[in-house]
C-alpha atoms as a PDB file:
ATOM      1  CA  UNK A   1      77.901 101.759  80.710  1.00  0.00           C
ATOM      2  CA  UNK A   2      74.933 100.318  82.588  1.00  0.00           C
ATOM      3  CA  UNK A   3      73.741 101.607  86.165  1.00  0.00           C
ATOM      4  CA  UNK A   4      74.300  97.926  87.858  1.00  0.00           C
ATOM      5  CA  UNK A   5      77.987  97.856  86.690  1.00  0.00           C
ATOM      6  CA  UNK A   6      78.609 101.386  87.779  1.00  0.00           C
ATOM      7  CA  UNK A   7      77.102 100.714  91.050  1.00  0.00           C
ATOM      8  CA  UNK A   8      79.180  97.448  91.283  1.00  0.00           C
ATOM      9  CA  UNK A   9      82.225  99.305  90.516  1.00  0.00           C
ATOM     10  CA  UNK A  10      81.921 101.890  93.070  1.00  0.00           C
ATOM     11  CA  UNK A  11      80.998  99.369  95.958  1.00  0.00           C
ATOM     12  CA  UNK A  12      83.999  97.603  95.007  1.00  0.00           C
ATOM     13  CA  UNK A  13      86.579 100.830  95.187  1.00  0.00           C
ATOM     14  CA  UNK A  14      84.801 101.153  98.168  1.00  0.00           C
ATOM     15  CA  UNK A  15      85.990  97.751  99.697  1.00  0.00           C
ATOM     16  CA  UNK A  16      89.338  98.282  98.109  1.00  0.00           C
ATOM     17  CA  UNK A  17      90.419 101.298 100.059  1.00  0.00           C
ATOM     18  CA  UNK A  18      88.946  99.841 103.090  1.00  0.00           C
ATOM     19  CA  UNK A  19      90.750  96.574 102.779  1.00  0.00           C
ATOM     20  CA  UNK A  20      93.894  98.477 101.459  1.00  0.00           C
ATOM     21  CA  UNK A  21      93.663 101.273 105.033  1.00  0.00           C
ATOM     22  CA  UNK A  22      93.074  98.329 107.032  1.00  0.00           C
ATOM     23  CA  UNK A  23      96.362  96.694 105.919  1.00  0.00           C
ATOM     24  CA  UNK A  24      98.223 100.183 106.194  1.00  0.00           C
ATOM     25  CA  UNK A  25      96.669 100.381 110.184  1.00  0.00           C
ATOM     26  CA  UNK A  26      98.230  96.938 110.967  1.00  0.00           C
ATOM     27  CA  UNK A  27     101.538  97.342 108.972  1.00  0.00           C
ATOM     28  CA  UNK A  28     101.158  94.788 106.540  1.00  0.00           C
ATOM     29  CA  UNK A  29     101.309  97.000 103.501  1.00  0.00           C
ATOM     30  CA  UNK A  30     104.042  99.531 101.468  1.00  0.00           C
ATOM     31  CA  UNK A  31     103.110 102.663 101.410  1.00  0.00           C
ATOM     32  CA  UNK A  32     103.573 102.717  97.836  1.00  0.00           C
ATOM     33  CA  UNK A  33     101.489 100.004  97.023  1.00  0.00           C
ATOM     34  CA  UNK A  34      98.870 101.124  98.825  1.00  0.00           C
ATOM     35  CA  UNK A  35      99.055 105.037  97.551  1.00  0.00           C
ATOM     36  CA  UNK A  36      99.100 102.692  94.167  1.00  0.00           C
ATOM     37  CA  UNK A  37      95.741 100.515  95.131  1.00  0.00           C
ATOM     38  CA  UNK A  38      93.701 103.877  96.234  1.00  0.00           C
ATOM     39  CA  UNK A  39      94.784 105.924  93.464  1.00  0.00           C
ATOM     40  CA  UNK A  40      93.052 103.217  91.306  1.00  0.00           C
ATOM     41  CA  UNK A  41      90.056 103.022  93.074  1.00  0.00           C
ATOM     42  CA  UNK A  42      89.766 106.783  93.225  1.00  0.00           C
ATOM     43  CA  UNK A  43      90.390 106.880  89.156  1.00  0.00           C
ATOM     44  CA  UNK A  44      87.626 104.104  89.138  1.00  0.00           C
ATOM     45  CA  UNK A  45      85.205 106.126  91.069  1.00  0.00           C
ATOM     46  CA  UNK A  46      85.645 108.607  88.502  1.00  0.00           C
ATOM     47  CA  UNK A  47      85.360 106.669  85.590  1.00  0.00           C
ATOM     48  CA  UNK A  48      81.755 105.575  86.832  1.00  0.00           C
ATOM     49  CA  UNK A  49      80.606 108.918  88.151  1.00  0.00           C
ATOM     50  CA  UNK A  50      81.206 110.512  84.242  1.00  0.00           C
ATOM     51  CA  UNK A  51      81.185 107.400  81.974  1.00  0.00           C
ATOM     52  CA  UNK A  52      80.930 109.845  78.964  1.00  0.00           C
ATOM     53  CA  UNK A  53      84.928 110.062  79.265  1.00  0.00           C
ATOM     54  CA  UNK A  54      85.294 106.200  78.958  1.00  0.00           C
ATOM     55  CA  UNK A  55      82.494 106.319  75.659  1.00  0.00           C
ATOM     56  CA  UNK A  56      84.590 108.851  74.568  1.00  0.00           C
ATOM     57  CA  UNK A  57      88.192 107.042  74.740  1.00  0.00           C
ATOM     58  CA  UNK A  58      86.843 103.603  73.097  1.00  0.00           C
ATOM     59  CA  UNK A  59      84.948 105.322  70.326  1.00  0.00           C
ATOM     60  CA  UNK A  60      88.074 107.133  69.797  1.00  0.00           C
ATOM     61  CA  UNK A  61      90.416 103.887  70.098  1.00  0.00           C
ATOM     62  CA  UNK A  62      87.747 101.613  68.310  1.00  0.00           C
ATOM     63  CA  UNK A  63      87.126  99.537  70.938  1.00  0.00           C
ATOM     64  CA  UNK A  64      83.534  98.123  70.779  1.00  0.00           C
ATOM     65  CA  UNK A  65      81.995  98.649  74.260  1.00  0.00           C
ATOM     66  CA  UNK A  66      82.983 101.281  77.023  1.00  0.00           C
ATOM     67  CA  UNK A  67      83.412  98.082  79.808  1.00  0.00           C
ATOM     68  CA  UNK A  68      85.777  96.461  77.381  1.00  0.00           C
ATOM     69  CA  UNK A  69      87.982  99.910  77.093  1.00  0.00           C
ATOM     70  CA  UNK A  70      88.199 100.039  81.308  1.00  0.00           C
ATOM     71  CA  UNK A  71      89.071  96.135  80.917  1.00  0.00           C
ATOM     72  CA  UNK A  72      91.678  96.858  78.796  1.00  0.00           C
ATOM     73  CA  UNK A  73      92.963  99.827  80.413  1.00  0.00           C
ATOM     74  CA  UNK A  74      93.226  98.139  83.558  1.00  0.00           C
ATOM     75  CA  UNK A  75      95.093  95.387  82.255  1.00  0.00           C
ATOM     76  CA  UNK A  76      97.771  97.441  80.759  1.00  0.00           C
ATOM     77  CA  UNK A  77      98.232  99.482  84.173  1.00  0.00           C
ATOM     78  CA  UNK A  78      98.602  96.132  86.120  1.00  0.00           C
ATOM     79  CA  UNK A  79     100.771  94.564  83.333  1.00  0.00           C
ATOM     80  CA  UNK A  80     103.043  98.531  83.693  1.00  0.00           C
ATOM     81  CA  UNK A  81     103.104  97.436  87.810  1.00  0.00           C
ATOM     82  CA  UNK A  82     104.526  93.974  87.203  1.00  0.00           C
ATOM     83  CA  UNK A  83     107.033  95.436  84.656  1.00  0.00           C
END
């Protein structure tokens, strides 16, 4: 995983939790949407702190680049939310 999308992926957790406390302060928000919305970010955070974990994963799955396995991932949480 490059250094500019791991940056880019921590500034945006970073504006998620602060958009998602924001909406908490003024009411406009479940609780367990938001405990939802900051859990990802803070699994995010992690993913681009030790990206050996997601090399690891897609390797083991077969998929062909790490950003593609966190794509994928991330669609299958958000598809689990819908459901």
């Amino acid at each position: 995983m490059s250094m500019v999308f791991r940056i880019i992926l921590i500034v945006a957790c970073i504006l998620t939790c602060a958009y998602t406390l924001r909406k908490i302060r003024k009411s406009q928000m479940q609780i367990e949407d938001s405990l939802f919305w900051i859990l990802i970010s803070i699994g995010l955070v992690c993913i681009s702190i030790f990206p050996e974990i997601v090399t690891f994963f897609s390797k083991l799955i077969g998929v062909g680049a790490a950003v593609n396995f966190i794509f994928l991932v991330i669609i299958f949480i958000l598809l689990l939310k819908v459901l």
